[in-house]
C-alpha atoms as a PDB file:
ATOM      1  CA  UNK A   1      59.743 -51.195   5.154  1.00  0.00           C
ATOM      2  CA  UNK A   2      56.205 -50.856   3.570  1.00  0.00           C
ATOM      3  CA  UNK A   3      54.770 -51.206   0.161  1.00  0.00           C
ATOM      4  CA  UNK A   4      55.790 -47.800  -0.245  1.00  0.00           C
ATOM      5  CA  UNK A   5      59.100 -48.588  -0.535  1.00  0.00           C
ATOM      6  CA  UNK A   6      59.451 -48.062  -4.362  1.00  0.00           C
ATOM      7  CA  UNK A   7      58.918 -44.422  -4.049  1.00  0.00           C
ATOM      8  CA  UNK A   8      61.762 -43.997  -2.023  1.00  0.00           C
ATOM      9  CA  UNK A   9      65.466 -42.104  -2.811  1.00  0.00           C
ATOM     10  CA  UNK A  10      67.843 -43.481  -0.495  1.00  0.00           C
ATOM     11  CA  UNK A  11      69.528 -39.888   0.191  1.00  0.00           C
ATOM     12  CA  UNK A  12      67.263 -37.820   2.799  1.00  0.00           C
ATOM     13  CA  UNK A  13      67.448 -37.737   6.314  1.00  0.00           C
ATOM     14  CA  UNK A  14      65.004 -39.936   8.861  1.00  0.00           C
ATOM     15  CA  UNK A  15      64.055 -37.558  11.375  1.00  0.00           C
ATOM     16  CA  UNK A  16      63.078 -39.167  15.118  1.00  0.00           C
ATOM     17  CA  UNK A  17      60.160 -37.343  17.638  1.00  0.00           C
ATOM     18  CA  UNK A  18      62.467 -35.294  19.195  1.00  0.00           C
ATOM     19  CA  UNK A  19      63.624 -33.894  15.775  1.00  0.00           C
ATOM     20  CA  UNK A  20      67.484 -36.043  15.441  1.00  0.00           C
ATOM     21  CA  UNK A  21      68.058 -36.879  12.042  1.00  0.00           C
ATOM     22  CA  UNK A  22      70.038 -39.786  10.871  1.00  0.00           C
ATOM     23  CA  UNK A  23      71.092 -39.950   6.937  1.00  0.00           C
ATOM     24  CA  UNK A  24      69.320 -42.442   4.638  1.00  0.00           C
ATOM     25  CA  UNK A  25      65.500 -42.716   4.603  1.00  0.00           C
ATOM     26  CA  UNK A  26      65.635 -46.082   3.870  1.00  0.00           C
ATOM     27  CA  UNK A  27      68.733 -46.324   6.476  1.00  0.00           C
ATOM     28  CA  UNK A  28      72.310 -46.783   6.358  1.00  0.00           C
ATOM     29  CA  UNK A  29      74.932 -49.011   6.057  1.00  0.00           C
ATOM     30  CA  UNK A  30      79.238 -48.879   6.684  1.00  0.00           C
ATOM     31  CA  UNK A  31      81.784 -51.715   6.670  1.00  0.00           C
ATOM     32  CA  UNK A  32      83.883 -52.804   9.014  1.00  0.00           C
ATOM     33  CA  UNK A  33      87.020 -53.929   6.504  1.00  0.00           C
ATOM     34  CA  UNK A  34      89.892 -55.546   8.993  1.00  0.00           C
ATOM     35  CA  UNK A  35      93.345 -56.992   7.318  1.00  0.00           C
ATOM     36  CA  UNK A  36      95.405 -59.823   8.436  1.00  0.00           C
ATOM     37  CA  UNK A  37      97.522 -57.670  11.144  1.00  0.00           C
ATOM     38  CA  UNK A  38      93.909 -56.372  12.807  1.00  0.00           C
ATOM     39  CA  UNK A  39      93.935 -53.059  11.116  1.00  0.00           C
ATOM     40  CA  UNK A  40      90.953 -51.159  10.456  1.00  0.00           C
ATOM     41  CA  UNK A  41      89.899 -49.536   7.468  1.00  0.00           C
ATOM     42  CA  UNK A  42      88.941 -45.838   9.438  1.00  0.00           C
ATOM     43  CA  UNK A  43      87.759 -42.115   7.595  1.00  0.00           C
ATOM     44  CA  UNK A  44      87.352 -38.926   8.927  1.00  0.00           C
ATOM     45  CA  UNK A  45      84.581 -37.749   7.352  1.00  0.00           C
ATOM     46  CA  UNK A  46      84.324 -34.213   5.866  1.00  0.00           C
ATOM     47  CA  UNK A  47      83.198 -31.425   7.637  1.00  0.00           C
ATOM     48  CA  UNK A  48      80.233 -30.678   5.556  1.00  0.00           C
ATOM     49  CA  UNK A  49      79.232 -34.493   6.414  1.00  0.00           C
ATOM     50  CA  UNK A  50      76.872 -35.231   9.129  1.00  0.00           C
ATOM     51  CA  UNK A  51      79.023 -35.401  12.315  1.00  0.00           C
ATOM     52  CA  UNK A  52      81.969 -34.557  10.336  1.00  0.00           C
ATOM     53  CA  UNK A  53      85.481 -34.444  11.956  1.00  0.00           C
ATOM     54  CA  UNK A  54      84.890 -37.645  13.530  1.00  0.00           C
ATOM     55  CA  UNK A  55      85.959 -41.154  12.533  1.00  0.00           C
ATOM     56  CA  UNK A  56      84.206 -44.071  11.769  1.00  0.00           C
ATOM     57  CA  UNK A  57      83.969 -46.652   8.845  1.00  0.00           C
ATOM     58  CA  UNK A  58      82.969 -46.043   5.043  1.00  0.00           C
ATOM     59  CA  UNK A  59      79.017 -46.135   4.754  1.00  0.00           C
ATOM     60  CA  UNK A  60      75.926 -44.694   4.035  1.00  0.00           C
ATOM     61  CA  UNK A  61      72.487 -44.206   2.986  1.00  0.00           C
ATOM     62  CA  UNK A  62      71.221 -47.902   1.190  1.00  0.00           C
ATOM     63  CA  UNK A  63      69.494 -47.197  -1.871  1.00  0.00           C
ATOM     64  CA  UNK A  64      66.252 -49.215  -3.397  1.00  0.00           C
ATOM     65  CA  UNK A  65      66.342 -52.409  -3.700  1.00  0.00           C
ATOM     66  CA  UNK A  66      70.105 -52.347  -2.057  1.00  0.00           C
ATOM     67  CA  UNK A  67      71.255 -55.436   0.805  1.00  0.00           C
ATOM     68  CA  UNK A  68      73.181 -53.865   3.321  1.00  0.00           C
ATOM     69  CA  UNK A  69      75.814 -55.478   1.851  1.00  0.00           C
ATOM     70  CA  UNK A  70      75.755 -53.886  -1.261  1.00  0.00           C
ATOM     71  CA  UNK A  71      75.517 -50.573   0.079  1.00  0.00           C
ATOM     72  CA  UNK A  72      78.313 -51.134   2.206  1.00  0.00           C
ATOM     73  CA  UNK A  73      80.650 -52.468  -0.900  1.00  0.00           C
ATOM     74  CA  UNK A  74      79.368 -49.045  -3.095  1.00  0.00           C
ATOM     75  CA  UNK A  75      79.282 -46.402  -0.306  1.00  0.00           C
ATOM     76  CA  UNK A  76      83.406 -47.798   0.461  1.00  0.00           C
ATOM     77  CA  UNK A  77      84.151 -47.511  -3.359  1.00  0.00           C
ATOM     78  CA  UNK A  78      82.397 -43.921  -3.771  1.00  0.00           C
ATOM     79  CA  UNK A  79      84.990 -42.833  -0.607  1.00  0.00           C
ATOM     80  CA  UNK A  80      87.370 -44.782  -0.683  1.00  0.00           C
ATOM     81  CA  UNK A  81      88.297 -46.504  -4.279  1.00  0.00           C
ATOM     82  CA  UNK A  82      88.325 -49.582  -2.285  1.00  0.00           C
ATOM     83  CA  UNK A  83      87.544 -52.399  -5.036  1.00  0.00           C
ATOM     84  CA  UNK A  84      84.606 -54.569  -3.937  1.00  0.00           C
ATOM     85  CA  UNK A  85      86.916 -57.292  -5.257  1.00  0.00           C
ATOM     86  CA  UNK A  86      89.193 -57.463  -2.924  1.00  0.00           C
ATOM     87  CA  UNK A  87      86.703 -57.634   0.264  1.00  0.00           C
ATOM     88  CA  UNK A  88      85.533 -60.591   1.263  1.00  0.00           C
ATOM     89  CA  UNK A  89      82.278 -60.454   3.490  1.00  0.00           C
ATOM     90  CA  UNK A  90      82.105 -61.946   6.737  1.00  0.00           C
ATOM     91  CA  UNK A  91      78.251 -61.368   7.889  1.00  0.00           C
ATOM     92  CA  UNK A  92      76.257 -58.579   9.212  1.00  0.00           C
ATOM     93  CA  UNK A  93      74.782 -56.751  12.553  1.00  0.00           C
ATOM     94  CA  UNK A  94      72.533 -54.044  13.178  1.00  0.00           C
ATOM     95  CA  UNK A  95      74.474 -51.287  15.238  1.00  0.00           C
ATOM     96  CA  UNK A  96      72.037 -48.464  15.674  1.00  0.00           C
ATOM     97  CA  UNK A  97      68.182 -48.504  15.591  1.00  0.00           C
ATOM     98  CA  UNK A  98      65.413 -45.748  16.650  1.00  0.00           C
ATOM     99  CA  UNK A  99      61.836 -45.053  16.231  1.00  0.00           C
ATOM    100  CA  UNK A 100      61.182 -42.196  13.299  1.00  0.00           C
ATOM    101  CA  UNK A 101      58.330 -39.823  13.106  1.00  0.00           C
ATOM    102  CA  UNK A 102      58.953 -39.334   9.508  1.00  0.00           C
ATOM    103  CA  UNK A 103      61.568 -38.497   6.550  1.00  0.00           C
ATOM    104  CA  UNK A 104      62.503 -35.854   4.695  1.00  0.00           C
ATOM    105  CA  UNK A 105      63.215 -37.789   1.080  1.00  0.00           C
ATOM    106  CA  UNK A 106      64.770 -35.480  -1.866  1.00  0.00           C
ATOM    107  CA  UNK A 107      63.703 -35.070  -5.509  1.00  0.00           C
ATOM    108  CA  UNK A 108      66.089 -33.113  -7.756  1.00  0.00           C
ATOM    109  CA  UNK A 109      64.641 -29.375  -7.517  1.00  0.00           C
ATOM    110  CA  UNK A 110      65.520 -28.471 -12.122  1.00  0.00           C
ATOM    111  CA  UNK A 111      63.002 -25.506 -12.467  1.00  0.00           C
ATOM    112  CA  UNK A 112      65.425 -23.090 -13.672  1.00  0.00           C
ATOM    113  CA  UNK A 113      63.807 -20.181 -12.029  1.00  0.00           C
ATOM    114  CA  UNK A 114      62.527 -21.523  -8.783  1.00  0.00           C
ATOM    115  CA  UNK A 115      66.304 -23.220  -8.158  1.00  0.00           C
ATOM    116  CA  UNK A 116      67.408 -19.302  -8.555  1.00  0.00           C
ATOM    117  CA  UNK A 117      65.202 -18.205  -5.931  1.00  0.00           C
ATOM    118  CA  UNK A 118      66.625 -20.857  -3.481  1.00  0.00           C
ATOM    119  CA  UNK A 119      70.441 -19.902  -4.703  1.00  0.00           C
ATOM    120  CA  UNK A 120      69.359 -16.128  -3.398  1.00  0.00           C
ATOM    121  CA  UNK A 121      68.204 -17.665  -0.282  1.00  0.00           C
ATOM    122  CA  UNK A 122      64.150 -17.527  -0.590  1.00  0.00           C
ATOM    123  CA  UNK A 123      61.781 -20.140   0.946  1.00  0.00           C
ATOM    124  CA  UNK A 124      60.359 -21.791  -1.830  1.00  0.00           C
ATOM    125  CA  UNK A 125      57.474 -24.317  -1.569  1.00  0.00           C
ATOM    126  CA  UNK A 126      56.361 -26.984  -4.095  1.00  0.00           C
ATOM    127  CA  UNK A 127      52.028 -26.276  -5.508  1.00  0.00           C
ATOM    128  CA  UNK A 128      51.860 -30.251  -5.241  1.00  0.00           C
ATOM    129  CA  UNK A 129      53.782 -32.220  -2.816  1.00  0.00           C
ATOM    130  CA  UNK A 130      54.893 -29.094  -0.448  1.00  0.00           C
ATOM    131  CA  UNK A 131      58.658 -29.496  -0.300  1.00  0.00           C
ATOM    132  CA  UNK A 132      61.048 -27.124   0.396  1.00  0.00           C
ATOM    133  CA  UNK A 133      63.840 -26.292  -2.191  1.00  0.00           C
ATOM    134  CA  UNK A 134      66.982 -26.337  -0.968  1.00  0.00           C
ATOM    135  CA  UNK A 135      70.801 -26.103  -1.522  1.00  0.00           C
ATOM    136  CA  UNK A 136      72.866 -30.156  -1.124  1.00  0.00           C
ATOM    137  CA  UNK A 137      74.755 -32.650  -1.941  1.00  0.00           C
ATOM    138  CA  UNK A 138      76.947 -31.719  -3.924  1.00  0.00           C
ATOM    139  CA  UNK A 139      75.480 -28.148  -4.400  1.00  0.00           C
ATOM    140  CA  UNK A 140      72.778 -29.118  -6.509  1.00  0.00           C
ATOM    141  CA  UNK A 141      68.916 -27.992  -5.576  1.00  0.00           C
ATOM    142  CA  UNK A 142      66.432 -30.621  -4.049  1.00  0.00           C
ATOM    143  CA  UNK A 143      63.086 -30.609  -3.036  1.00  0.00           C
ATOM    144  CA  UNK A 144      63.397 -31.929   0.688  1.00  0.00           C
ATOM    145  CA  UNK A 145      59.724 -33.506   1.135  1.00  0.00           C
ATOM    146  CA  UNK A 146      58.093 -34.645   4.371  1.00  0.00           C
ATOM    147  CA  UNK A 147      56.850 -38.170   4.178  1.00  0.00           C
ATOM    148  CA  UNK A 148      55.227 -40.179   6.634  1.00  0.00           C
ATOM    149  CA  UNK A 149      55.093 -43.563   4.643  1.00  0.00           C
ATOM    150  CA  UNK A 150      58.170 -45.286   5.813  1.00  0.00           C
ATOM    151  CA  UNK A 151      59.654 -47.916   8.141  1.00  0.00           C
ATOM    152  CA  UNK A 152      59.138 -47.392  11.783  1.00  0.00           C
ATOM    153  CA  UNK A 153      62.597 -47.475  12.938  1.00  0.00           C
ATOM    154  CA  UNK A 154      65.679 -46.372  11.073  1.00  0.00           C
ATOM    155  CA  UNK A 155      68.259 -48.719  10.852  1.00  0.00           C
ATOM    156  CA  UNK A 156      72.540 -49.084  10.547  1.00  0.00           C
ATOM    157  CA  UNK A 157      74.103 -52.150   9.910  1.00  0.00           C
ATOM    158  CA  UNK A 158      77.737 -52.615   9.699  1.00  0.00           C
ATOM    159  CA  UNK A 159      79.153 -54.758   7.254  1.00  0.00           C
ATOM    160  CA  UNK A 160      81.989 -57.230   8.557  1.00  0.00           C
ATOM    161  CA  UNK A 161      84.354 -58.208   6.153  1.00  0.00           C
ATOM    162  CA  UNK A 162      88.241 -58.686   5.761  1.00  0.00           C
ATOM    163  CA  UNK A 163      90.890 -58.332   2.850  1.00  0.00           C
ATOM    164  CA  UNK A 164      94.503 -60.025   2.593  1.00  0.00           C
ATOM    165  CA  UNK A 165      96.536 -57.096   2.797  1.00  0.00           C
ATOM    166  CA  UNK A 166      96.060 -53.338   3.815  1.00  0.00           C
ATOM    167  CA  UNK A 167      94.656 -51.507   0.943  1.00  0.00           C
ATOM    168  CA  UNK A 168      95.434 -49.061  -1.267  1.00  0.00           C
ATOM    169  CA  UNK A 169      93.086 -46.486  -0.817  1.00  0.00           C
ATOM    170  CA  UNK A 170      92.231 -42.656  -2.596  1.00  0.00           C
ATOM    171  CA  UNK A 171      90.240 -39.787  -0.317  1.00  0.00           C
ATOM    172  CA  UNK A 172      87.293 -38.270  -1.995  1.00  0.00           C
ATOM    173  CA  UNK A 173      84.798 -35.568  -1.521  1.00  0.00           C
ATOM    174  CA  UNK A 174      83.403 -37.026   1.323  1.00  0.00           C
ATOM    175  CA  UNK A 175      86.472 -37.829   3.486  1.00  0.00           C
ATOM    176  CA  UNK A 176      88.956 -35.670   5.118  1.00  0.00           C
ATOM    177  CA  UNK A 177      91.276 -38.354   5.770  1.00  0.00           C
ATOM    178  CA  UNK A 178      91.527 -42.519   5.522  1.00  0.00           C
ATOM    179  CA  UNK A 179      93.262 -44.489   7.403  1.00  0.00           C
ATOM    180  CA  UNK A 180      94.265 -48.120   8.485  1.00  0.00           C
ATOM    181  CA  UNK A 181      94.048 -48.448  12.292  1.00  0.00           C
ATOM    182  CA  UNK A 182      94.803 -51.205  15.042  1.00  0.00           C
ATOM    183  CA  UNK A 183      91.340 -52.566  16.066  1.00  0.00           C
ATOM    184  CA  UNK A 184      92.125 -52.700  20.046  1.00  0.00           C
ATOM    185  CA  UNK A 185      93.399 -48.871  19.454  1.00  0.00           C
ATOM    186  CA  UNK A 186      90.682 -47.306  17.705  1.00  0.00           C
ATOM    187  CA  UNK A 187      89.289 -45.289  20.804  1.00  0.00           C
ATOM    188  CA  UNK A 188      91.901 -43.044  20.593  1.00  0.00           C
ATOM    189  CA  UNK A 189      90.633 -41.160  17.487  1.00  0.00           C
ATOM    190  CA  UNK A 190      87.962 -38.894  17.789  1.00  0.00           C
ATOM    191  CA  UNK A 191      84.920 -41.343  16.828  1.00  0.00           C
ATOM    192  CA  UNK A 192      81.875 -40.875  15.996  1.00  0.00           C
ATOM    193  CA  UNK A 193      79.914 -41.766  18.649  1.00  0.00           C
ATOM    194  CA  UNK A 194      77.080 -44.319  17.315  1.00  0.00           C
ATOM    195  CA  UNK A 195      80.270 -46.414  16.009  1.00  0.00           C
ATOM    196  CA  UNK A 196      82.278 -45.740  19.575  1.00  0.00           C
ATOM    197  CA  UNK A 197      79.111 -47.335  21.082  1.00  0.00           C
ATOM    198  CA  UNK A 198      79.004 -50.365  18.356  1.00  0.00           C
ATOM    199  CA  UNK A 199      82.813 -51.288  18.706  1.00  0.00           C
ATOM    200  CA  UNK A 200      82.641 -53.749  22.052  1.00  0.00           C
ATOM    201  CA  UNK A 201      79.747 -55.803  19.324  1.00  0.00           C
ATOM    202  CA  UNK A 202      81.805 -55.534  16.479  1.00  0.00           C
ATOM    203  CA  UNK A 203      84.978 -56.915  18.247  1.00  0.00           C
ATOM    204  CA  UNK A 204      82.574 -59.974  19.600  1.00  0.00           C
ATOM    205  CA  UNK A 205      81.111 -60.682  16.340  1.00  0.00           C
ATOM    206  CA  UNK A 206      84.706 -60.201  14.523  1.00  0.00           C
ATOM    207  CA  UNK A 207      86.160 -62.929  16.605  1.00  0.00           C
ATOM    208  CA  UNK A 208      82.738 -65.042  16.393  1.00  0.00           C
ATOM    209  CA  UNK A 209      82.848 -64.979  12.416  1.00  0.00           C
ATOM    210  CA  UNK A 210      86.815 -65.359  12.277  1.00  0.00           C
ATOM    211  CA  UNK A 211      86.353 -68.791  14.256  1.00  0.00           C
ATOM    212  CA  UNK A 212      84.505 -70.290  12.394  1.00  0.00           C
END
């Protein structure tokens, strides 16, 4: 990341040459939370989600200033209630990494009459840093605003950690369903596919940490 980190939201999408967009201008981050029996911590994300209907682990975008770490621990309390307390971190990989041409970062949109324009469906532009309102997270209006200061590759990193028992856990807004699920039997659900592609590394680096 450049010096222009500071400026940055973490919610907004990184958008690659060929126009894919991954959540989290300043990346993303999930964790891989495995209990004593090998179970998996696993959420179907919610169909308004990026890729939702699939499964994968708790995560998203990391905020200023966060360690993957950290926005692993709050992105798995903010969908799943799952106390940071009772995780207990094992280390840390990089999953999923790709050149960006730029991001689309987000500022809350509050004019009272231009948000009212968006609601009715009008493009609406901003005089000074050219965003475009729009409607998001959480139905609130944003101005989505091209930026080309930012790192050259967009990042995931999946959290490994463990917990004593299988947790309690509480669905919210952002997941359809939670689940815990046998680690060698995880292809079976419809997964997302970056974190279908990451699960032969995970399993490796699992076993590496657990040894030690």
């Amino acid at each position: 990341m450049d010096n222009h980190a500071h400026d940055y939201r973490g919610d907004g999408w990184a958008v690659m040459a060929d126009g894919t967009r991954f959540w989290g201008v300043l990346g993303a981050a999930g964790l891989f939370l495995v209990s004593p029996d090998d179970y998996v911590l696993v959420q179907l994300r919610a169909a308004w989600t990026n890729r939702g209907g699939t499964w994968a682990v708790p995560g998203g975008a990391r905020n200023p200033g966060e360690s993957a770490a950290e926005a692993a621990l709050r992105e798995t309390w903010e969908e799943t209630c799952v106390e940071s307390g009772h995780v207990k971190i094992l280390g840390e990989c990089v999953t999923a990494e790709f050149p960006l041409s730029h991001v689309l970062r987000r500022e809350p949109l509050t004019e009272k009459a231009l948000l009212e324009r968006v609601e009715l469906g009008d493009e609406v532009f901003h005089p000074d840093h050219g965003g475009q309102g729009i409607i998001g997270l959480g139905n609130h209006g944003w101005w989505e605003i091209k930026d080309e200061n930012f790192a050259e590759e967009w990042t995931y990193t999946t959290v490994i950690a463990e917990c004593d028992e299988q947790l309690a856990f509480t669905a919210t807004s952002e997941s359809s369903d939670l689940a815990w699920y046998h680690i060698d039997k995880l292809e079976e659900l419809d997964l997302l596919p970056a974190f279908k592609d990451a699960l032969p590394t995970l399993r490796r680096e699992l076993k590496r940490l657990s040894a030690k």
